[in-house]
N, C-alpha and C. Protein backbone atom coordinates (compact mmCIF):
# COMPACT_ATOMS: atom_id res chain seq x y z
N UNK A 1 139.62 99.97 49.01
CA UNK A 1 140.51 98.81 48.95
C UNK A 1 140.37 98.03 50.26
N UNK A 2 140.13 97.17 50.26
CA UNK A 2 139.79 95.82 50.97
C UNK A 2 140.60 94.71 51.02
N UNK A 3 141.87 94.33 51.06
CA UNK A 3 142.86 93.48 51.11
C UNK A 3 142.58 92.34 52.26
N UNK A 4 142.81 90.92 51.25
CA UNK A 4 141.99 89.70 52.26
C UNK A 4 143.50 89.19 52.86
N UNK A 5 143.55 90.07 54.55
CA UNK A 5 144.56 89.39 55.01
C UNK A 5 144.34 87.87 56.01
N UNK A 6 143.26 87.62 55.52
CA UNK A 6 143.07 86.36 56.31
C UNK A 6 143.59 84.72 55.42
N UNK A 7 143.92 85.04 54.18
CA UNK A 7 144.32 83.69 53.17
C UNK A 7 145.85 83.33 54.16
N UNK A 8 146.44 84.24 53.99
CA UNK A 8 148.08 84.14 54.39
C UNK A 8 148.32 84.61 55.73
N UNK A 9 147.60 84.17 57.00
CA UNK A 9 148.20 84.36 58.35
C UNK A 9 148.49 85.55 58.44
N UNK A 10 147.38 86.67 57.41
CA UNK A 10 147.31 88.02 57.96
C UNK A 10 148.53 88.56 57.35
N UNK A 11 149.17 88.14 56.17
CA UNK A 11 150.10 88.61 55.46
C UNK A 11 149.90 88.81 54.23
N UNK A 12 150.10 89.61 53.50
CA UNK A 12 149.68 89.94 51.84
C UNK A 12 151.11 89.83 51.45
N UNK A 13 151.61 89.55 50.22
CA UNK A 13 152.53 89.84 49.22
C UNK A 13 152.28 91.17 48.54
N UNK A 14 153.22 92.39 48.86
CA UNK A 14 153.23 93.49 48.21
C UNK A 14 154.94 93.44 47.12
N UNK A 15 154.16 93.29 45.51
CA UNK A 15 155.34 93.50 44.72
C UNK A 15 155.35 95.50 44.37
N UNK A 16 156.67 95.51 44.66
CA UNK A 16 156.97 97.22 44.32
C UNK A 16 157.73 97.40 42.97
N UNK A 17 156.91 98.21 42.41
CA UNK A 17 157.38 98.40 40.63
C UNK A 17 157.50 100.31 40.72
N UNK A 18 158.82 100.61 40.34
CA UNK A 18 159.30 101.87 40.13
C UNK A 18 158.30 102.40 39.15
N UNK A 19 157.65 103.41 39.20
CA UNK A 19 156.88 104.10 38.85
C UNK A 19 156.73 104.82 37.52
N UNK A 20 158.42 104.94 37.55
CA UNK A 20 158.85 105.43 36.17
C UNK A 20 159.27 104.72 34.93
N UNK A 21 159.79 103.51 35.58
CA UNK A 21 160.97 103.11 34.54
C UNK A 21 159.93 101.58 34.56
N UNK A 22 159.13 101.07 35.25
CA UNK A 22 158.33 99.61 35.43
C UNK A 22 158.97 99.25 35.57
N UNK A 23 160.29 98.86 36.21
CA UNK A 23 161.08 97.78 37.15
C UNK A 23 160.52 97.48 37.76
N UNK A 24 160.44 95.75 38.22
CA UNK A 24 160.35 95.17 39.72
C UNK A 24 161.10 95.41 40.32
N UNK A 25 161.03 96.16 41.82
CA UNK A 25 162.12 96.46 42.56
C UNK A 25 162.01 95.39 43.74
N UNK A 26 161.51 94.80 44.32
CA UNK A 26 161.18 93.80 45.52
C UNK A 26 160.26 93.49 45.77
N UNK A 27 160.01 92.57 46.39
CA UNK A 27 158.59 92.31 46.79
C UNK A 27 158.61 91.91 48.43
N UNK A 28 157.68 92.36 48.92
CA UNK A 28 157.89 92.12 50.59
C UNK A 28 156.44 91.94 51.04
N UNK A 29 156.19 91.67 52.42
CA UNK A 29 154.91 91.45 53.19
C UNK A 29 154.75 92.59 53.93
N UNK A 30 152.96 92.55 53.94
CA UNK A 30 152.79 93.98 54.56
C UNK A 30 151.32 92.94 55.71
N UNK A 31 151.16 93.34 56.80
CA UNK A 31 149.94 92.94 57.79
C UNK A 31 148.98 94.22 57.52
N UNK A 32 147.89 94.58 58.07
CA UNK A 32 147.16 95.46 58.06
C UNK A 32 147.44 96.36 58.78
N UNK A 33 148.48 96.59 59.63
CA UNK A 33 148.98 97.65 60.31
C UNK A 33 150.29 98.31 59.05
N UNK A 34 151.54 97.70 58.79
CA UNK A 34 151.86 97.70 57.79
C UNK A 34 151.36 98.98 56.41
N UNK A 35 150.26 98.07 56.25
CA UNK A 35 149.47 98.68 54.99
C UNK A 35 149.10 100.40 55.44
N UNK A 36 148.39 100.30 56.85
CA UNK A 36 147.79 101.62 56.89
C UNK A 36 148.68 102.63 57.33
N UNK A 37 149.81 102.43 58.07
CA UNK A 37 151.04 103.07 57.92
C UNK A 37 151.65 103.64 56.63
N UNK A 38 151.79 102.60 55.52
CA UNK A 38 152.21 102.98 54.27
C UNK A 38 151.28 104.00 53.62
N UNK A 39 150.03 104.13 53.89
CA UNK A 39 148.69 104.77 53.24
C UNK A 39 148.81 106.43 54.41
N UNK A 40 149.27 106.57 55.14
CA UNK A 40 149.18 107.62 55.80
C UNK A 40 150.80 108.35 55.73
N UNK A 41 151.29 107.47 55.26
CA UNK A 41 153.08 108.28 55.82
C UNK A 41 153.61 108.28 54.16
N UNK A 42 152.89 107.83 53.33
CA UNK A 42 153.30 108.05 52.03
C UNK A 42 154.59 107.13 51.42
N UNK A 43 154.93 106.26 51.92
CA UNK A 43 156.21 105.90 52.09
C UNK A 43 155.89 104.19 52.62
N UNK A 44 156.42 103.51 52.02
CA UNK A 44 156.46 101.93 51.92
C UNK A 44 156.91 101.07 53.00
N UNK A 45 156.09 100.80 53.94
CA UNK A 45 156.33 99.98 55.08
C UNK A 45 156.02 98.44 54.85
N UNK A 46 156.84 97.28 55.20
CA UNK A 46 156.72 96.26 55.41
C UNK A 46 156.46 95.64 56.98
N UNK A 47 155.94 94.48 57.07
CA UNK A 47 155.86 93.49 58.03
C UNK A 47 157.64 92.58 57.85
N UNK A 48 157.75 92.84 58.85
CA UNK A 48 159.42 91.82 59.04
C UNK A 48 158.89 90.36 59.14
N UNK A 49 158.94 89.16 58.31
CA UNK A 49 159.07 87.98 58.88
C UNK A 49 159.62 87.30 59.93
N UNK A 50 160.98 87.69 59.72
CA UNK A 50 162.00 87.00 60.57
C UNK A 50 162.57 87.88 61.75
N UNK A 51 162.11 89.49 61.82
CA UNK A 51 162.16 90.05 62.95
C UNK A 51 160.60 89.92 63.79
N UNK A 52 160.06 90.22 62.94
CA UNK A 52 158.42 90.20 63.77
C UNK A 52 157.79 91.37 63.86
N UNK A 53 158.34 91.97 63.01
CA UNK A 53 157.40 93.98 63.50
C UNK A 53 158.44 94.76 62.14
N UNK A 54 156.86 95.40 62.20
CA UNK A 54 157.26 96.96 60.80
C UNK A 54 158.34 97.37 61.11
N UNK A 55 158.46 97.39 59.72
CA UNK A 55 160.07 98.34 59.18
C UNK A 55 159.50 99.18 57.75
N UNK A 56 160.21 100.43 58.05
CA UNK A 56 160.23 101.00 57.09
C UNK A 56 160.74 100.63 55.83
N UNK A 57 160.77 100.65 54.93
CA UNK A 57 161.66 100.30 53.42
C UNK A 57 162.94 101.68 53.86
N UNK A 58 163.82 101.78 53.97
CA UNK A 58 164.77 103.33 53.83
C UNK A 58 165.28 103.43 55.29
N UNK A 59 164.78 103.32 56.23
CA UNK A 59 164.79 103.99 57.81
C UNK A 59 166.37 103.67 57.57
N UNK A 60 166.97 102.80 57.62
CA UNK A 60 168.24 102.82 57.82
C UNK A 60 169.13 103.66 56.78
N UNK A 61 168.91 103.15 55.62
CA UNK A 61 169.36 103.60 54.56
C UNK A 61 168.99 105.00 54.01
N UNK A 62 168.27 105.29 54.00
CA UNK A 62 167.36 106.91 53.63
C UNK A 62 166.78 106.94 52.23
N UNK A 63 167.20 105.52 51.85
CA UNK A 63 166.54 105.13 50.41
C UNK A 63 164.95 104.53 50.42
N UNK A 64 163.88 105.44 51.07
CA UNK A 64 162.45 105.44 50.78
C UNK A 64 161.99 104.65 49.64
N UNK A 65 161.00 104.40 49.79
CA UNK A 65 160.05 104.22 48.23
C UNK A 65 158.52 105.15 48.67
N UNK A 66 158.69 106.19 48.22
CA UNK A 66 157.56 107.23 48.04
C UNK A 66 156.62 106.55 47.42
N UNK A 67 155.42 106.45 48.31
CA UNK A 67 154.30 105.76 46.97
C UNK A 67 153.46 106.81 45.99
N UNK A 68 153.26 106.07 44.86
CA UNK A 68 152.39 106.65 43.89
C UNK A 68 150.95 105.89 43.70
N UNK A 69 151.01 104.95 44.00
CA UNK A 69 149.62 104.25 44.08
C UNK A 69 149.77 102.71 44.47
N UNK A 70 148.61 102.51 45.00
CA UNK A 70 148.44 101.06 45.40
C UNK A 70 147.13 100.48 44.85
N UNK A 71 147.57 99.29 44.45
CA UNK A 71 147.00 98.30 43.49
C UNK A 71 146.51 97.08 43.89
N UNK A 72 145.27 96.85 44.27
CA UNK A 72 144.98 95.61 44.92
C UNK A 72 144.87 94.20 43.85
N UNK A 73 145.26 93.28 43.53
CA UNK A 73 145.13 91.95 42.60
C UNK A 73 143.16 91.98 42.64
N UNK A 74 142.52 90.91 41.49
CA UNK A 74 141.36 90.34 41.27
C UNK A 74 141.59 89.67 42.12
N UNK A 75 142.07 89.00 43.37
CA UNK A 75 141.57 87.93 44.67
C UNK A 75 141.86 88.71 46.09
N UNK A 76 142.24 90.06 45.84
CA UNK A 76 142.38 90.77 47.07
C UNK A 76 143.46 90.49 47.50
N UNK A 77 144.28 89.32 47.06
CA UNK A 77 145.32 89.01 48.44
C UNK A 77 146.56 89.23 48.05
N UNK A 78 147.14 90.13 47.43
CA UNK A 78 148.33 90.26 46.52
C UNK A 78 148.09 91.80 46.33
N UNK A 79 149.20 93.03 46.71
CA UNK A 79 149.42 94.15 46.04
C UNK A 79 150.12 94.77 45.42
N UNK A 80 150.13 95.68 44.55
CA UNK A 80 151.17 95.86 43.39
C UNK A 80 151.16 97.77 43.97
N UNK A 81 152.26 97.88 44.25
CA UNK A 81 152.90 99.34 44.76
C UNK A 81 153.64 99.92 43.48
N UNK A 82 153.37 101.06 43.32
CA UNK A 82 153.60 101.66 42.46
C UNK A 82 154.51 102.42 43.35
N UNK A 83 155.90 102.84 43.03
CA UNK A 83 156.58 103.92 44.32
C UNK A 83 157.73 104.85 43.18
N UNK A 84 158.29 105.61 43.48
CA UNK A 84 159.29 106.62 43.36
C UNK A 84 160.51 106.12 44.11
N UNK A 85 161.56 105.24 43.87
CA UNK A 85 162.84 104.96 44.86
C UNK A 85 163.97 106.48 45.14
N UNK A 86 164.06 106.40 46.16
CA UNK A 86 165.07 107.89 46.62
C UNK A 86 166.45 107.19 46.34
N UNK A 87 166.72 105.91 46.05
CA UNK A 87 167.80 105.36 45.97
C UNK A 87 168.18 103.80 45.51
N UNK A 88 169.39 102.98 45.64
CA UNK A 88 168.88 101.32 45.60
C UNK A 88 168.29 100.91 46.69
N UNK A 89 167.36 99.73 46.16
CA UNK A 89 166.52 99.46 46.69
C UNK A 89 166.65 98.36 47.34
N UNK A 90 168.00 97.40 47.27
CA UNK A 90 168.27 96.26 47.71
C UNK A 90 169.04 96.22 48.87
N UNK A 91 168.76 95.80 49.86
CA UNK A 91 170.10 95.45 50.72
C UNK A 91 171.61 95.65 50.55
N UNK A 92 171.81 94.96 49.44
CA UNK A 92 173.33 94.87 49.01
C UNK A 92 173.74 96.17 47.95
N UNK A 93 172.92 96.81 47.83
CA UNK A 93 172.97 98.20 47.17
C UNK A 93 172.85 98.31 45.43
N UNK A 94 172.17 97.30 45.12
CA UNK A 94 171.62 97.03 44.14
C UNK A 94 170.11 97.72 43.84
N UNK A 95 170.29 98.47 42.41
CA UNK A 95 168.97 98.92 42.19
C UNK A 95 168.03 98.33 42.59
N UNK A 96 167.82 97.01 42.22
CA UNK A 96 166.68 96.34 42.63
C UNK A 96 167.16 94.97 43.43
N UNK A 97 165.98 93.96 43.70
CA UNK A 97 166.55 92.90 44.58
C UNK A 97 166.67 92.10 43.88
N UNK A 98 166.51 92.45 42.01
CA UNK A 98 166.73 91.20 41.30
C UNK A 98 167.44 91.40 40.75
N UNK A 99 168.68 92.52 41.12
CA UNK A 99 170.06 92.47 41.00
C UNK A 99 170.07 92.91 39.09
N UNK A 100 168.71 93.76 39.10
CA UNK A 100 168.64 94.25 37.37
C UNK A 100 169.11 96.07 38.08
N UNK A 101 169.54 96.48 36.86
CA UNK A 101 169.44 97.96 36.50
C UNK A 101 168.39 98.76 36.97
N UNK A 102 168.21 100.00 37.14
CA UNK A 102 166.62 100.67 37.07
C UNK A 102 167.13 101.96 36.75
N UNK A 103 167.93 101.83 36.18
CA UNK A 103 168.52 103.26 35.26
C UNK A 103 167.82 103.63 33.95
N UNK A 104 167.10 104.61 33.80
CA UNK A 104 166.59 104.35 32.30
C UNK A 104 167.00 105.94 31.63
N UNK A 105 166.72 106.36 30.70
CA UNK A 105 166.73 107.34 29.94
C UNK A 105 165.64 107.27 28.88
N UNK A 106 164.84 108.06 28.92
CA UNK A 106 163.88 108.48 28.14
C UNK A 106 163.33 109.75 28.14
N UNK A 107 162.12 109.58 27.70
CA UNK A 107 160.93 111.28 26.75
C UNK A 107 161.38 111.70 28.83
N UNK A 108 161.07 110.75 29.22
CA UNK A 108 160.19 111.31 30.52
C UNK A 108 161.35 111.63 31.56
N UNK A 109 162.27 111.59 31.18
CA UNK A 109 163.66 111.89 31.92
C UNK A 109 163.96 113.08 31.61
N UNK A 110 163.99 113.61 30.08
CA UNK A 110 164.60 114.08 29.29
C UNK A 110 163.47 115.48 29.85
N UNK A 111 162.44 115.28 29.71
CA UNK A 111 161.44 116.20 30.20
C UNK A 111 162.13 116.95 31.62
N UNK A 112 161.70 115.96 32.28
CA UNK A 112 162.12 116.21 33.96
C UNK A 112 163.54 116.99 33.73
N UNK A 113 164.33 117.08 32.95
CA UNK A 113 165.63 117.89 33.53
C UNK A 113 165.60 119.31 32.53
N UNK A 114 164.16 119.33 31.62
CA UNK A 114 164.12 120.77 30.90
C UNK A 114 163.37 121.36 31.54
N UNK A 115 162.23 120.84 32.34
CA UNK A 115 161.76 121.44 33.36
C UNK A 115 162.65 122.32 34.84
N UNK A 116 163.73 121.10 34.71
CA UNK A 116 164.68 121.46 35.89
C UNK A 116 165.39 123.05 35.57
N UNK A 117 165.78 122.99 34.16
CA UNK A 117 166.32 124.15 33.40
C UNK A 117 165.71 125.25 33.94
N UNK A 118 164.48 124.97 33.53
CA UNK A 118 163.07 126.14 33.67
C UNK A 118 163.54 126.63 35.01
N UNK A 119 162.88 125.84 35.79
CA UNK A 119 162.69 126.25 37.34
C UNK A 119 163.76 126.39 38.14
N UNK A 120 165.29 126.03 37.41
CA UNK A 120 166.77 126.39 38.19
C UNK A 120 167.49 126.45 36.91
N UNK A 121 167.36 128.29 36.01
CA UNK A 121 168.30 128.49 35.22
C UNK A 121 169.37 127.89 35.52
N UNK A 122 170.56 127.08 34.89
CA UNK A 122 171.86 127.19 34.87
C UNK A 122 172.43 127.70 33.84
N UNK A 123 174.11 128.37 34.30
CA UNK A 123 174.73 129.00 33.59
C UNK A 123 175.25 128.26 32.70
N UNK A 124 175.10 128.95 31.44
CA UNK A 124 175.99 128.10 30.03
C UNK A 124 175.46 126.84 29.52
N UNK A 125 173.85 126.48 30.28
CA UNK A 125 172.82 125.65 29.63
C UNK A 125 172.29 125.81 28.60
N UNK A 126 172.27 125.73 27.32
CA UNK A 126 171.49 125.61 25.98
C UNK A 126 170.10 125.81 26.60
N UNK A 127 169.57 125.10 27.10
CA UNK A 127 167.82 124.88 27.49
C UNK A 127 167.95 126.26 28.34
N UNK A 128 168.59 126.54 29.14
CA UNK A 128 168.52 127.88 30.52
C UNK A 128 168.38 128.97 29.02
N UNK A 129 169.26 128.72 28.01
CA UNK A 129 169.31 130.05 27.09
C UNK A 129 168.08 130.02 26.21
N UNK A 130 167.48 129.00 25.85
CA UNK A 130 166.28 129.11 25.08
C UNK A 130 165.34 129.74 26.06
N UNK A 131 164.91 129.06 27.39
CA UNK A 131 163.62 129.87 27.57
C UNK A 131 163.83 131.55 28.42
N UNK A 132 165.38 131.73 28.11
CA UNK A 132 165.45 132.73 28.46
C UNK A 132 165.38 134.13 27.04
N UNK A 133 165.53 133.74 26.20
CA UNK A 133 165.02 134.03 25.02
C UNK A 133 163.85 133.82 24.49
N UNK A 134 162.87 133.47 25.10
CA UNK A 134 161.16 133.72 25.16
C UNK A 134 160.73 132.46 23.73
N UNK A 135 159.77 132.49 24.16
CA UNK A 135 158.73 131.34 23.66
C UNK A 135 158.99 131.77 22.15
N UNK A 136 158.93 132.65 21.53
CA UNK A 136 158.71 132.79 19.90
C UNK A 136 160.52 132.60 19.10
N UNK A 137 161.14 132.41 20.45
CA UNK A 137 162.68 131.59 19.59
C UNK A 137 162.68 129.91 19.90
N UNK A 138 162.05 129.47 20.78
CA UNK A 138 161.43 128.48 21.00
C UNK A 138 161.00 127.70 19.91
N UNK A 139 159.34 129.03 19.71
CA UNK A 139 159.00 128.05 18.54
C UNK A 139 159.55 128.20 17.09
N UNK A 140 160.31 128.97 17.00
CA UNK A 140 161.47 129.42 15.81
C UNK A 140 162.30 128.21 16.02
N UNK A 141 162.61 127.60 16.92
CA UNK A 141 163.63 126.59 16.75
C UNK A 141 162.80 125.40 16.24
N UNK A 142 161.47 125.11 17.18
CA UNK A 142 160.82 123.79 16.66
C UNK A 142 160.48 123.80 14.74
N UNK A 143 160.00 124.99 14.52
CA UNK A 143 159.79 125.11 13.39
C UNK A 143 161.23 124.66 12.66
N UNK A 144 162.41 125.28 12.63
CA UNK A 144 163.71 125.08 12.32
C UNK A 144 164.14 123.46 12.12
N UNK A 145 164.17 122.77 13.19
CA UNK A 145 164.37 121.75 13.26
C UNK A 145 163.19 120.53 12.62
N UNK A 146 161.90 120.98 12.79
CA UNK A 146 160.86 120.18 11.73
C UNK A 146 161.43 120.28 10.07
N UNK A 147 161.84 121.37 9.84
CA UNK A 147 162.51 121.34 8.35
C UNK A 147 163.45 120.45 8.12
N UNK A 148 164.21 120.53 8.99
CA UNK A 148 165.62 119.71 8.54
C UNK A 148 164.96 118.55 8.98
N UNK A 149 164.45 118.09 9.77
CA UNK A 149 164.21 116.46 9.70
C UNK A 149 163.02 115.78 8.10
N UNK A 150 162.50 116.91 7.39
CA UNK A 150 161.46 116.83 6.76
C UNK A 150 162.58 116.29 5.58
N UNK A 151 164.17 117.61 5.45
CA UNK A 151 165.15 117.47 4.23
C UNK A 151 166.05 116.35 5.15
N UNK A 152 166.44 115.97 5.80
CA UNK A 152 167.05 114.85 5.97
C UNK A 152 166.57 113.43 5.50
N UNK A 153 164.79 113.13 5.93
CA UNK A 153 164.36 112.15 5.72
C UNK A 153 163.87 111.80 4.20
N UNK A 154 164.81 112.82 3.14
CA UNK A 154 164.91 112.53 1.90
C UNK A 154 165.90 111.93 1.17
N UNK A 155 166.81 111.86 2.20
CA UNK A 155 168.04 110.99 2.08
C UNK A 155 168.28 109.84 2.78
N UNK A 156 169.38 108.94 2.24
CA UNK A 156 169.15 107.70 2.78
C UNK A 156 170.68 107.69 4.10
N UNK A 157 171.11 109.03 4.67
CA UNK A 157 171.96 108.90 5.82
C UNK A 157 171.13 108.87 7.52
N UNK A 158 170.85 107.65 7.73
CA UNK A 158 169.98 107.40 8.82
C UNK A 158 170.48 108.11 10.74
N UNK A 159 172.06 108.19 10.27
CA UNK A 159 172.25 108.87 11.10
C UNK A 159 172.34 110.43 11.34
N UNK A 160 172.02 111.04 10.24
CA UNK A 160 171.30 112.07 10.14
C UNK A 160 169.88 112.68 10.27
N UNK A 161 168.82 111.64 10.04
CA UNK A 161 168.12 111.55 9.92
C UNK A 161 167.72 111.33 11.33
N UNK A 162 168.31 110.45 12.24
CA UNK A 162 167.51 110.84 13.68
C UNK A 162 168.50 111.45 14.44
N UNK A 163 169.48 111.67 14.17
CA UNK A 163 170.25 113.18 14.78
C UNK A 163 168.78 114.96 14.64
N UNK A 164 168.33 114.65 13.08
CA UNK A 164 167.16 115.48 13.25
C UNK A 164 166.58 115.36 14.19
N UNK A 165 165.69 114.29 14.13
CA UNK A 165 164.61 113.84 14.80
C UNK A 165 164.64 113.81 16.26
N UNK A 166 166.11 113.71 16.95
CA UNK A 166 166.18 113.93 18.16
C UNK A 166 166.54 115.27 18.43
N UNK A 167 166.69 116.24 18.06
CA UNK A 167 166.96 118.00 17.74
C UNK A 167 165.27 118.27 18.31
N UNK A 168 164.26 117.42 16.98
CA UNK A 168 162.93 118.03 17.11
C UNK A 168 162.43 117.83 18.20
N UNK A 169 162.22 116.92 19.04
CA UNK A 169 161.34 115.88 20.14
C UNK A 169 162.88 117.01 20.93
N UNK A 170 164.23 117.02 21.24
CA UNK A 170 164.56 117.95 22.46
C UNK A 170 163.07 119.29 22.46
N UNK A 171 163.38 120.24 21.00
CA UNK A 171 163.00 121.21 20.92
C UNK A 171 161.25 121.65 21.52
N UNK A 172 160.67 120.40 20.89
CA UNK A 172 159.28 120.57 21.07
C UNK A 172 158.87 120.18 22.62
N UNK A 173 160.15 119.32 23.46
CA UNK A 173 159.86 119.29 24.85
C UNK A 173 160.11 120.10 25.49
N UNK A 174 160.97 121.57 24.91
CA UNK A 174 161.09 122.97 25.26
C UNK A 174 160.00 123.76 25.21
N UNK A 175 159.53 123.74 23.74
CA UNK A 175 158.19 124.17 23.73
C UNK A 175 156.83 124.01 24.83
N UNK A 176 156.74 122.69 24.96
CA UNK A 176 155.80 122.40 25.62
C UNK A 176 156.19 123.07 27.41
N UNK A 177 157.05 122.86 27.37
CA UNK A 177 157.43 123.32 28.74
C UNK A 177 157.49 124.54 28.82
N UNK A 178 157.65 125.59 27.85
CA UNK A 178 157.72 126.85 27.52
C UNK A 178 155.89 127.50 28.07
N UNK A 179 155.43 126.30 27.67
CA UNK A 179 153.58 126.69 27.62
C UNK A 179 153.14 126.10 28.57
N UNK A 180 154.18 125.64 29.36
CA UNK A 180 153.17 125.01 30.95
C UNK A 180 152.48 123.69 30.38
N UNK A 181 152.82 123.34 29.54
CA UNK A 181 152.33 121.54 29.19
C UNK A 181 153.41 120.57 29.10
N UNK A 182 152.45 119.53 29.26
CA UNK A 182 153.75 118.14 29.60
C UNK A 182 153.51 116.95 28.51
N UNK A 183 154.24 116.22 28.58
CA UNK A 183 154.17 115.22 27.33
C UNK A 183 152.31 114.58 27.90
N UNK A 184 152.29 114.39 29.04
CA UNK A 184 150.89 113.79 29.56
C UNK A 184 149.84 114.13 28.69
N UNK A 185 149.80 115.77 28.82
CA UNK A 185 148.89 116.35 28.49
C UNK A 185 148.75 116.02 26.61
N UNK A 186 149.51 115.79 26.27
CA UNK A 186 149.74 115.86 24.71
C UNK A 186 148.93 114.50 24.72
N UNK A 187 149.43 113.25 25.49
CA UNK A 187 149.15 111.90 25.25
C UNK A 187 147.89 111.93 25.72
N UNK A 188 147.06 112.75 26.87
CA UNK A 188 145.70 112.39 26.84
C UNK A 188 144.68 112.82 25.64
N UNK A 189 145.55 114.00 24.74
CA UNK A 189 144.45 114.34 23.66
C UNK A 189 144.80 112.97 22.62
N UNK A 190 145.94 112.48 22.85
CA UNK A 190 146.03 111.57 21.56
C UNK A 190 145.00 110.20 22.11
N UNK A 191 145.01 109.90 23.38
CA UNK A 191 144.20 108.63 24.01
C UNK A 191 142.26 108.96 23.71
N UNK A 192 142.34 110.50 23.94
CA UNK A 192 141.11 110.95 23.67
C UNK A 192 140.59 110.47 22.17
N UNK A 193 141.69 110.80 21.14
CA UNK A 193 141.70 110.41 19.67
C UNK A 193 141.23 109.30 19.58
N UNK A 194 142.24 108.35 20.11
CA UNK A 194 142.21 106.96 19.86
C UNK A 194 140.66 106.14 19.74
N UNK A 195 139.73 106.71 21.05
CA UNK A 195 138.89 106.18 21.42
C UNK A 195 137.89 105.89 20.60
């Protein structure tokens, strides 16, 4: 990566998009000192305009942006940060600086806290009690719950019908986690398919 800081007085536009959820979270300037700071410390440094010298994204606040990758534009002079936020990301304590949400719930949330199960039983957790009851009640449940969504989706009560369907997709993200696989791994054999 080769970033042309000579268009903009040695300043690039870095937009930062949450990693998980694709929010825009801010966009700020980075110089080439800036940049190689952020590339060694893992963690999202800007150029201050109006102070005149690097700042961390968090130092004050302790709300980081962990990077996950950096993205140079087709003209070099523009980068797109991919990061992990430890917190809000705005000044005024707003998720983002465009004063949107970055709360989400999904597969990939839902994952992350059966994993959490896994690796920090809790007491009186449903998920802590499945994989503590071993993989073949596991897949006794996925099997279980594929039925009833198979006899639900013969009827026309729709809220039954993905009351199933969300039973199966919990269960089978037990499973998979039961076997040391992640939704990733599932989606690269299906991308493999696709091709």
């Amino acid at each position: 990566m080769k970033p042309d800081f000579n268009k903009n007085n040695g300043l690039i536009p870095c937009i930062v998009q949450d990693n998980t959820t694709l929010k825009v979270l801010m966009l700020g300037y980075m110089n080439e000192e800036a940049l190689a700071k952020t590339q060694s410390e893992k963690r999202v440094t800007f150029f201050s305009r109006t102070k005149g010298k690097l700042w961390t994204k968090g130092e004050t606040s302790g709300n980081f942006l962990e990077i996950v990758d950096i993205i140079e534009d087709c003209d070099a002079d523009t980068l797109l940060i991919k990061a992990k936020p430890t917190g809000p990301v705005c000044h005024t304590g707003a998720d983002t600086c465009f004063n949107e949400s970055n709360q989400s719930f999904g597969l990939k949330e839902l994952e992350a806290t059966i994993q959490s199960r896994k690796t920090n039983p809790k007491e009186g957790s449903y998920t802590t009690s499945l994989f503590q009851a071993g993989i073949n009640k596991v897949a006794q449940k996925v099997g279980e719950e594929a039925v009833e969504l198979v006899i639900e989706s013969k009827d026309e009560n729709d809220e039954l019908f993905l009351g199933e369907a969300a039973d199966l997709m919990y269960h089978f993200l037990v499973l998979l986690a039961a076997k040391n696989k992640t939704l990733s791994d599932v989606e690269g054999v299906l991308k493999k398919r696709h091709q």
